[in-house]
Protein backbone atom coordinates (compact mmCIF):
# COMPACT_ATOMS: atom_id res chain seq x y z
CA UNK A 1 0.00 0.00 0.00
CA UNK A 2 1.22 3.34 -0.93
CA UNK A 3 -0.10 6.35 1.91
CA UNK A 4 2.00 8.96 -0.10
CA UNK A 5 -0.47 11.19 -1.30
CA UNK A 6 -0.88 12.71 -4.60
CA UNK A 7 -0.58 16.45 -5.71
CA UNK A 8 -4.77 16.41 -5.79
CA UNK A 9 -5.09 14.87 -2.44
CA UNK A 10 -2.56 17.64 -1.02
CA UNK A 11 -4.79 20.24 -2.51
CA UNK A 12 -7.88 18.45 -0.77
CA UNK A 13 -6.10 18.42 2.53
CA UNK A 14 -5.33 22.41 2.24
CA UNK A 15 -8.89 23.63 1.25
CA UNK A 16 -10.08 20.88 3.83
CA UNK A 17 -7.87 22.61 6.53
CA UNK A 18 -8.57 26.18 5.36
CA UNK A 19 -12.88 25.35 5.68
CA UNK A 20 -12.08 23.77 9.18
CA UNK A 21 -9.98 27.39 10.24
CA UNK A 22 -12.92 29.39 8.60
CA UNK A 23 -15.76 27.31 10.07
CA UNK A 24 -14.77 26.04 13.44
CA UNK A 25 -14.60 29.78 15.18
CA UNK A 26 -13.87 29.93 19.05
CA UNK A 27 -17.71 31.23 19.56
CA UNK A 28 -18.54 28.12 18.46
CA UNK A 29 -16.36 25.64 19.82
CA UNK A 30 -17.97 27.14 23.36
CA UNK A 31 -21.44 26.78 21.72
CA UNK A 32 -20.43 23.06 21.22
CA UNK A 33 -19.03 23.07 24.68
CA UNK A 34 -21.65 24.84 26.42
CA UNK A 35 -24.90 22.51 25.04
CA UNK A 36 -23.06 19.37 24.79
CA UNK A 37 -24.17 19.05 20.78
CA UNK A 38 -20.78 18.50 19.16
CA UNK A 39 -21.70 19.56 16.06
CA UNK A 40 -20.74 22.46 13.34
CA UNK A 41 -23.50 23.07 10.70
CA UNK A 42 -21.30 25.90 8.97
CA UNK A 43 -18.60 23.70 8.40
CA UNK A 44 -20.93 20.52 7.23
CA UNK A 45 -22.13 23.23 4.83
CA UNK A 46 -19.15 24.34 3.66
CA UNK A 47 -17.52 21.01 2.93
CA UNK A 48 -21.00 19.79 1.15
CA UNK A 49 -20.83 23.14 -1.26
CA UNK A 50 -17.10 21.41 -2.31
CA UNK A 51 -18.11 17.92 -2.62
CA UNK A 52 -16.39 17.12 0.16
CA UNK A 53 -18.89 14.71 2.31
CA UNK A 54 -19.54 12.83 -0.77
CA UNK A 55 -16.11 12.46 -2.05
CA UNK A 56 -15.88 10.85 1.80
CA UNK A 57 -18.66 8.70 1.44
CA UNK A 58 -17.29 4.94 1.25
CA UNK A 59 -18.65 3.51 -2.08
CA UNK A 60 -19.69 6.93 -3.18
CA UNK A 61 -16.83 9.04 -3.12
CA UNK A 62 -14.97 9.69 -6.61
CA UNK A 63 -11.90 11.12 -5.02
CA UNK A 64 -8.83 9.32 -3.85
CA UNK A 65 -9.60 6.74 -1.76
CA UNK A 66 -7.02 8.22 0.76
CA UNK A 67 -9.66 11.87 0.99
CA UNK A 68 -11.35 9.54 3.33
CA UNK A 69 -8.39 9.76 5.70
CA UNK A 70 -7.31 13.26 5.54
CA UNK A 71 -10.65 15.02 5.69
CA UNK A 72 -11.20 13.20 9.55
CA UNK A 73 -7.00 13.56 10.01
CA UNK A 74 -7.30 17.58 9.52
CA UNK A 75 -10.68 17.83 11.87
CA UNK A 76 -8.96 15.84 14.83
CA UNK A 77 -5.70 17.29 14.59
CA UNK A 78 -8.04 20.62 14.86
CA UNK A 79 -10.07 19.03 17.39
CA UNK A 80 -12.90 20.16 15.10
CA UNK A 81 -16.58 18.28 16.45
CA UNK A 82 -16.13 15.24 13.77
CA UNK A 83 -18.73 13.07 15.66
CA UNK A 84 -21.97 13.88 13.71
CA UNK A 85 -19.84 13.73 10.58
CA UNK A 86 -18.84 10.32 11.06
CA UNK A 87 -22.12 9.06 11.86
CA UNK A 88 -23.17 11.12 8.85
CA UNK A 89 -20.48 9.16 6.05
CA UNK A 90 -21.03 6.12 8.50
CA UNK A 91 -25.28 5.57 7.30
CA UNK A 92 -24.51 7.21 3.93
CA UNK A 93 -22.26 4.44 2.96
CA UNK A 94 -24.43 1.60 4.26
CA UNK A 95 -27.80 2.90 2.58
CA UNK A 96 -25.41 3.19 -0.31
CA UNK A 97 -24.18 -0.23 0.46
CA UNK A 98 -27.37 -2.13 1.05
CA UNK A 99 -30.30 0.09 0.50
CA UNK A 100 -33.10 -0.21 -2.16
CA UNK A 101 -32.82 2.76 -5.06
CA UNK A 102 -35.62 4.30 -3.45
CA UNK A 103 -34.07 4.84 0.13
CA UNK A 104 -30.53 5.77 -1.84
CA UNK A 105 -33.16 8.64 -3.80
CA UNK A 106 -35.12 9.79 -0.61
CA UNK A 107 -32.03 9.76 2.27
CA UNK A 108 -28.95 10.47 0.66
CA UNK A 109 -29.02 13.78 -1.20
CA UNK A 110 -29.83 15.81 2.09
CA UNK A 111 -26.78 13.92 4.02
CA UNK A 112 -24.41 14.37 1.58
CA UNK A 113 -25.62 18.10 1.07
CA UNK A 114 -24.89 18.73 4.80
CA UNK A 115 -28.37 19.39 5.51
CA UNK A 116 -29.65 16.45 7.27
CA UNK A 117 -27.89 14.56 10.22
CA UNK A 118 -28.25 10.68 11.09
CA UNK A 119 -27.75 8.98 14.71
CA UNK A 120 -27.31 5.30 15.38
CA UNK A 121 -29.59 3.31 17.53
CA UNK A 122 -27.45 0.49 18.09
CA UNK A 123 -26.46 0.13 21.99
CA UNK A 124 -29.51 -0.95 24.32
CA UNK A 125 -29.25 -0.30 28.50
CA UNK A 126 -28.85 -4.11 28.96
CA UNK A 127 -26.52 -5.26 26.11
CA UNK A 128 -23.86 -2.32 25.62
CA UNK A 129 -21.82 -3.67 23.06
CA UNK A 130 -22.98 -6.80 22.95
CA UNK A 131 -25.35 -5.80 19.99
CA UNK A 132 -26.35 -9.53 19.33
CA UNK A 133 -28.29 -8.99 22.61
CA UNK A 134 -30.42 -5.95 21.46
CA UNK A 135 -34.44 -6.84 22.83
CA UNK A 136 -36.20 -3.66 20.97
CA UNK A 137 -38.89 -5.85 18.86
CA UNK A 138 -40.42 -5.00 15.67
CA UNK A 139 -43.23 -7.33 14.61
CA UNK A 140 -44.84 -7.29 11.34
CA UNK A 141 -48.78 -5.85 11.46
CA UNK A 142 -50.21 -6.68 8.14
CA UNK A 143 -48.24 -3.67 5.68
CA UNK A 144 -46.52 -2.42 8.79
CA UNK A 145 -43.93 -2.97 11.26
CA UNK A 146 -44.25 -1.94 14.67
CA UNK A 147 -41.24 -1.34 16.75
CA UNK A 148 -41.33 -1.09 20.89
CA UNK A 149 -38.17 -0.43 23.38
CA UNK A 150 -35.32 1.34 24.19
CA UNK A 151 -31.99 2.41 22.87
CA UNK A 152 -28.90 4.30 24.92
CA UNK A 153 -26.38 6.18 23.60
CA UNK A 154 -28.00 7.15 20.89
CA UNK A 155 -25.52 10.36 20.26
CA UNK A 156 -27.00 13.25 18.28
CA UNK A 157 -30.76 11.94 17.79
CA UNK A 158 -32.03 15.15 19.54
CA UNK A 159 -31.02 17.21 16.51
CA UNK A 160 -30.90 14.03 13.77
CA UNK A 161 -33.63 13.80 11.29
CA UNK A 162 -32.84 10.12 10.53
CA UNK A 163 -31.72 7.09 12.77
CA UNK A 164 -30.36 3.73 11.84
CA UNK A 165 -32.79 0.94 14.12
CA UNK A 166 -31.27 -2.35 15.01
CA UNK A 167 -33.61 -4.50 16.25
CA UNK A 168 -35.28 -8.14 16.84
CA UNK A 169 -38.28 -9.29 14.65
CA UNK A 170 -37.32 -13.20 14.98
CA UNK A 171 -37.43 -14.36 18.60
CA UNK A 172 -37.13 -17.74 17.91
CA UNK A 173 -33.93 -18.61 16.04
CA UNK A 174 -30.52 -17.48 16.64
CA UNK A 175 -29.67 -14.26 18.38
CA UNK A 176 -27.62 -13.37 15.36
CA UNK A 177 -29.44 -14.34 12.56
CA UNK A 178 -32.87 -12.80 13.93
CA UNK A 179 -32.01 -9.16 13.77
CA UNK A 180 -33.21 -6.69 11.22
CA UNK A 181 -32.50 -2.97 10.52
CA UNK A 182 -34.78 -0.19 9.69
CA UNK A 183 -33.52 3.14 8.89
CA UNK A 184 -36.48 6.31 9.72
CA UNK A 185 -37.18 9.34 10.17
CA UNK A 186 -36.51 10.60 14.00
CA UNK A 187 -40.28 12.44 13.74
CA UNK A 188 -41.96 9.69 13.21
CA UNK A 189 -45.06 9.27 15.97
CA UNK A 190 -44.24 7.13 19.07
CA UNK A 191 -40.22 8.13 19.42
CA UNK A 192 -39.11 10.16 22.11
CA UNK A 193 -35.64 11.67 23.30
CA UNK A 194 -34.27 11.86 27.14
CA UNK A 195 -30.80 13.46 27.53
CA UNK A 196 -27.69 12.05 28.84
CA UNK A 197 -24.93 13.92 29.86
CA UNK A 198 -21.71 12.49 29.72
CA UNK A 199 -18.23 13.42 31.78
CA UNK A 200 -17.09 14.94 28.32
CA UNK A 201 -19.06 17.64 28.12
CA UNK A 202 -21.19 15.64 25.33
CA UNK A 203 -24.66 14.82 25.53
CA UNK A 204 -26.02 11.54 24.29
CA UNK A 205 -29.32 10.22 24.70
CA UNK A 206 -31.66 7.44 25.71
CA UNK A 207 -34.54 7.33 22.92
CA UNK A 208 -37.95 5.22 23.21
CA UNK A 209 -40.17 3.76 20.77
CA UNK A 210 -43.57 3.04 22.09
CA UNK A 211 -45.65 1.32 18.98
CA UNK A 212 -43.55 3.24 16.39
CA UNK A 213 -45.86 2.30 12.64
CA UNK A 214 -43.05 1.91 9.89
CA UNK A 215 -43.46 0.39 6.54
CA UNK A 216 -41.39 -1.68 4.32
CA UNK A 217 -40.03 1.27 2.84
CA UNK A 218 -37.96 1.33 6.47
CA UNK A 219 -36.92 -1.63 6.05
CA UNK A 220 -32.80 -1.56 5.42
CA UNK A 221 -31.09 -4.85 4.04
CA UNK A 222 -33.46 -7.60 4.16
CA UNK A 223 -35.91 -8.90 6.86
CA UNK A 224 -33.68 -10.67 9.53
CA UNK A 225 -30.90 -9.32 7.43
CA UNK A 226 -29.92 -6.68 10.70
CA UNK A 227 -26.46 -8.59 11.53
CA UNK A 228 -24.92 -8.32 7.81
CA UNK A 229 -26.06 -4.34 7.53
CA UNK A 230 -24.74 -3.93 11.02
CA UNK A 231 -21.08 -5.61 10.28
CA UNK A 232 -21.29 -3.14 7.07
CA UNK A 233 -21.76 -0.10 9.62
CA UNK A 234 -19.29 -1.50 12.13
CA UNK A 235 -16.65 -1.81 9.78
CA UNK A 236 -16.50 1.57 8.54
CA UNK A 237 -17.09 2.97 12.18
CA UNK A 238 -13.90 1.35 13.10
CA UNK A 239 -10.95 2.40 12.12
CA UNK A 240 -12.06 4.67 9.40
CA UNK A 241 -14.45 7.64 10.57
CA UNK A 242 -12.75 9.43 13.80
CA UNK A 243 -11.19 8.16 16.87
CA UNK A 244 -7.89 7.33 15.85
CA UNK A 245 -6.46 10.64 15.37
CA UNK A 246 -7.05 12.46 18.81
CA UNK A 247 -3.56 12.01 19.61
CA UNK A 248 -2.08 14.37 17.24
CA UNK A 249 -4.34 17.38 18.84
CA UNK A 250 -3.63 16.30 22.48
CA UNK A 251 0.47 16.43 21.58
CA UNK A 252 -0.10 19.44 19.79
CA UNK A 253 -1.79 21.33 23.09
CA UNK A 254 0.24 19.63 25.32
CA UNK A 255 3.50 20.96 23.25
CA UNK A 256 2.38 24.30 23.75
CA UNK A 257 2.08 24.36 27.07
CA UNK A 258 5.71 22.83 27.67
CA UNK A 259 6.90 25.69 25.08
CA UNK A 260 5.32 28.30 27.09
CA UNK A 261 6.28 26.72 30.97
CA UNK A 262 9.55 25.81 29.87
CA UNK A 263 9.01 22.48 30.61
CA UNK A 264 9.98 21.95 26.95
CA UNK A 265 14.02 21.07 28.30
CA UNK A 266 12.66 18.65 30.82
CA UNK A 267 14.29 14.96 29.45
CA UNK A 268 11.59 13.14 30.65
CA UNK A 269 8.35 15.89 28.79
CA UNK A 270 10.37 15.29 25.74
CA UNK A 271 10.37 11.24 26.13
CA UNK A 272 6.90 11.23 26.79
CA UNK A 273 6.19 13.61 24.05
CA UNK A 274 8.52 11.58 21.59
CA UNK A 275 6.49 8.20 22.63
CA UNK A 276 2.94 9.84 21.59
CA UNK A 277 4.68 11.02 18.74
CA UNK A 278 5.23 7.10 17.61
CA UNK A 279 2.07 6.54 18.68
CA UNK A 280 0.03 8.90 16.50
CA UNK A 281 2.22 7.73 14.03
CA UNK A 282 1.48 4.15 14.13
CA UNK A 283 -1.65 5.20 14.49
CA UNK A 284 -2.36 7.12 11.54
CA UNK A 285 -0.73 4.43 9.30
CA UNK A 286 -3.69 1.37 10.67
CA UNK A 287 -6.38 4.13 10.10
CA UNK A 288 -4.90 4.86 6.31
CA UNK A 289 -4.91 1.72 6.16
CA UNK A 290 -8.42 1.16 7.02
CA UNK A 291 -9.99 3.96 4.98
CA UNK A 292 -7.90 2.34 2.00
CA UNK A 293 -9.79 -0.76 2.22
CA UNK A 294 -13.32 1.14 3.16
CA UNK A 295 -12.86 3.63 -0.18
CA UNK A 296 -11.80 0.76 -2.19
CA UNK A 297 -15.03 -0.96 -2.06
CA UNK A 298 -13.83 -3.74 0.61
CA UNK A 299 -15.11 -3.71 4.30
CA UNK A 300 -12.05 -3.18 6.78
CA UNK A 301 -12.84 -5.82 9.06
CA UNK A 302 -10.35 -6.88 11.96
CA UNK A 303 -8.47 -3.82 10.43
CA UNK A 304 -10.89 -1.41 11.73
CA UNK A 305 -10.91 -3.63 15.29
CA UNK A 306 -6.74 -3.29 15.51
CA UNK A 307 -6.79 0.36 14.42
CA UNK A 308 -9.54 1.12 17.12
CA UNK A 309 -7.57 -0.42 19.42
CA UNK A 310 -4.53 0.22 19.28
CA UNK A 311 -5.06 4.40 18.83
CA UNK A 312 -7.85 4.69 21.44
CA UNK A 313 -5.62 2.93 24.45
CA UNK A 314 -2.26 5.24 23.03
CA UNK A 315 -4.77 8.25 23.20
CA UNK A 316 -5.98 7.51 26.51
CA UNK A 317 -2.29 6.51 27.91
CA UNK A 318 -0.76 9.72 26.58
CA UNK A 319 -3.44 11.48 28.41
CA UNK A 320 -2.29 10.14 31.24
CA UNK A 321 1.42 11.03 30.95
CA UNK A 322 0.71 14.04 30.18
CA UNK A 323 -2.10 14.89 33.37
CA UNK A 324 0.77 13.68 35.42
CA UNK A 325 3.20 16.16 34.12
CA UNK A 326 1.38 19.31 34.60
CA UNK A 327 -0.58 18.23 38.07
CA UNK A 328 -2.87 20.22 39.38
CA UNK A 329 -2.55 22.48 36.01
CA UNK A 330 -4.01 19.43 34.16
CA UNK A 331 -7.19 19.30 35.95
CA UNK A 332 -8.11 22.95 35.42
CA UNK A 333 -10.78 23.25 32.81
CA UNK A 334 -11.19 26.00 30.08
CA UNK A 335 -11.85 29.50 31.18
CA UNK A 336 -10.35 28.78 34.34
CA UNK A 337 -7.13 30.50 35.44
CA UNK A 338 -4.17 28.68 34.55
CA UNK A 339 -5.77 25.84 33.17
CA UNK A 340 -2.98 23.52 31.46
CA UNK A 341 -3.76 24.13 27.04
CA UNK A 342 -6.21 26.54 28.15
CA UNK A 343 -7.54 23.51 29.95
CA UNK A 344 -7.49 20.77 26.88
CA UNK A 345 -5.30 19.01 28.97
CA UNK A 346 -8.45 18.23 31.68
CA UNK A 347 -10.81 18.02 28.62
CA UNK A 348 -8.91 15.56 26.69
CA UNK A 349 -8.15 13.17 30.28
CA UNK A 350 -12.42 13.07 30.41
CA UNK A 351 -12.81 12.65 26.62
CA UNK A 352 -10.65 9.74 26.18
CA UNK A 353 -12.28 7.23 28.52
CA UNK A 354 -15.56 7.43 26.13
CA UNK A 355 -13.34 7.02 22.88
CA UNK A 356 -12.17 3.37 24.07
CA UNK A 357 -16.39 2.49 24.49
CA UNK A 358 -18.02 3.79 21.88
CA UNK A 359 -18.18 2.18 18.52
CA UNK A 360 -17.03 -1.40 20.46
CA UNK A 361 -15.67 -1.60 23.99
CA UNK A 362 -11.80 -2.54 23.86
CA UNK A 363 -12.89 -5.48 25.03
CA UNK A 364 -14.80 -6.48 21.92
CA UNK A 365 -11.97 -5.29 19.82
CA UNK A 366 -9.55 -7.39 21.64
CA UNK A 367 -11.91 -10.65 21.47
CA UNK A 368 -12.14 -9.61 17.51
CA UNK A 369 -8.26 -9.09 16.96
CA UNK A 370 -7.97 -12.59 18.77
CA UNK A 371 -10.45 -15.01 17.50
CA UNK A 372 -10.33 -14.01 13.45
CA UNK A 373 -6.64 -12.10 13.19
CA UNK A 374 -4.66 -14.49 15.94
CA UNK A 375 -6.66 -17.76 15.76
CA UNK A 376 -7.58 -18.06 19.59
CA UNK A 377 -10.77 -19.92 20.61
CA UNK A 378 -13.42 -18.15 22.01
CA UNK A 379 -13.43 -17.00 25.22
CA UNK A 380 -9.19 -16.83 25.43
């Protein structure tokens, strides 16, 4: 695999940078901040107007496959809000993927235009990440489908107009093989929204369906077809859309506060700084390699699971190493006097817990990495 990039995708990666600059203003990284909804509608705009969300789109995009890459490297390195993008690229390419012409017709145009968001209702409050477990139940009602329970973590569904529905309609076979997806609008009759905050300033959400009336035209992959559209959305959610760059911005703050202390000299900042610096490295070369695979047309599977992995623990390790070298500095948060970064430092040590959960626990990473990439039984 070549990663060097060509003259085009260097071009890409400046205007991509400049919109972020432009876009991503200090009033509204506090708005983002302030109501917990990590998302930039200006810049979604902006990158739309260029082509930019559909050149990103797995399956869709006509750039190189690489763009994929660079447009979520320059908004972490920023520490622009690349969550609702990522969901965003993440249900475009699986209605792209799996969806019937009609869906592709009626969904896509507004998500790739930047106009329309998308939220994932995936994670239930008694199975996590063990999405095989999911009990929301949709049973067939003559032309309809109607859909009762509960889904957690449903990030950005207060402002989404579309979510992405895992749930059970078989009972009686496998737990696997009796899953089916629907993909609908979030105003449809019978849903409602709670908020959850969470330590990093985010909110998520628990969201209810109490007889929700959906037609076959929700319907997304098949009747008991849910596992095979949700390995699809896993596999580009790993590895390939955010969460394996945060690194580079942490080193980046961090840097600047050593500059400006003088702590810059100190052997052991400049190990530790040198060690994140492999690590965002290595890092960035899994996730390339990822969104190579994911842009080419192939699903990044155990890729996706050892890029996840691997950057999400370096993330949260530098964090560490780094709240330990400024003390009581590091847990100072922004707009508080002489906060560590301007207090990224204490933002980025309550971020990166949540990084190593969402999109699969470490835990199912590791189990993935060692059953289908190492051999081990199950259960090792």
């Amino acid at each position: 695999m070549d990663f060097s990039l060509t003259p085009e995708a260097e071009e890409y990666r400046r205007d991509v940078r400049r919109i972020i600059a432009e876009t991503v203003t200090p009033a509204e990284r506090h708005r983002q901040h302030s109501t917990g909804s990590f998302v930039c509608a200006p810049l979604h705009r902006a990158l739309a107007e260029r082509g930019y969300i559909e050149r990103a789109v797995p399956g869709i995009g006509k750039g190189d496959p690489i763009e994929l890459w660079v447009l979520f490297n320059e908004m972490e390195k920023a520490a622009a809000p690349s969550d609702a993008l990522s969901v965003l690229i993440i249900v475009a390419g699986i209605i792209n993927r799996v969806g019937t012409s009609a869906q592709r017709e009626r969904i896509l145009p507004s998500l790739l235009a930047g106009e329309s968001l998308a939220c994932l209702g995936y994670s239930e409050p008694d199975c996590g990440s063990d999405l095989a477990a999911v009990s929301t139940r949709a049973r067939r009602d003559g032309a309809e489908w109607v859909i009762n329970g509960a889904k957690m973590w449903t990030t950005m569904a207060h402002i989404a107009d579309w979510v992405l529905l895992l749930t059970r309609t078989d009972p009686t076979v496998s737990r696997h093989k009796g899953l089916t997806m629907f993909v609908l609008p979030m105003d449809t009759p019978g849903i409602s929204i709670s908020p959850v905050p969470t330590m990093a300033n985010e909110r998520t959400n628990a969201t209810f369906y109490d007889d929700v009336r959906v037609g076959d035209d929700c319907l997304l992959g098949g009747e008991n077809r849910g596992w095979d559209v949700l390995t699809v959305g896993l596999s580009f959610e790993r590895g390939v859309v955010g969460d394996s760059n945060a690194g580079v911005s942490l080193l980046r703050h961090f840097r600047g506060w050593a500059e400006q202390t003088g702590r810059i000299t100190d052997p052991l900042v400049r190990e530790k700084m040198a060690r994140t610096a492999i690590d965002n490295e290595v890092a960035k070369l899994l996730t390339q390699r990822s969104a190579w695979i994911a842009a080419s047309g192939d699903l990044p599977g155990v890729e996706g699971s050892m890029t996840k992995l691997f950057a999400t623990a370096a993330y949260q390790k530098a964090v560490r190493w780094f709240q330990e070298i400024t003390g009581p500095e590091g847990l100072l948060r922004f707009d508080e006097p002489g906060a560590a970064a301007g207090g990224w430092i204490e933002y980025e040590g309550r971020h990166a817990p949540g990084c190593t959960i969402r999109g699969g626990t470490t835990e199912i990473n590791r189990t993935n990495v060692g059953q289908r990439h190492l051999g081990l039984p199950r259960g090792t």
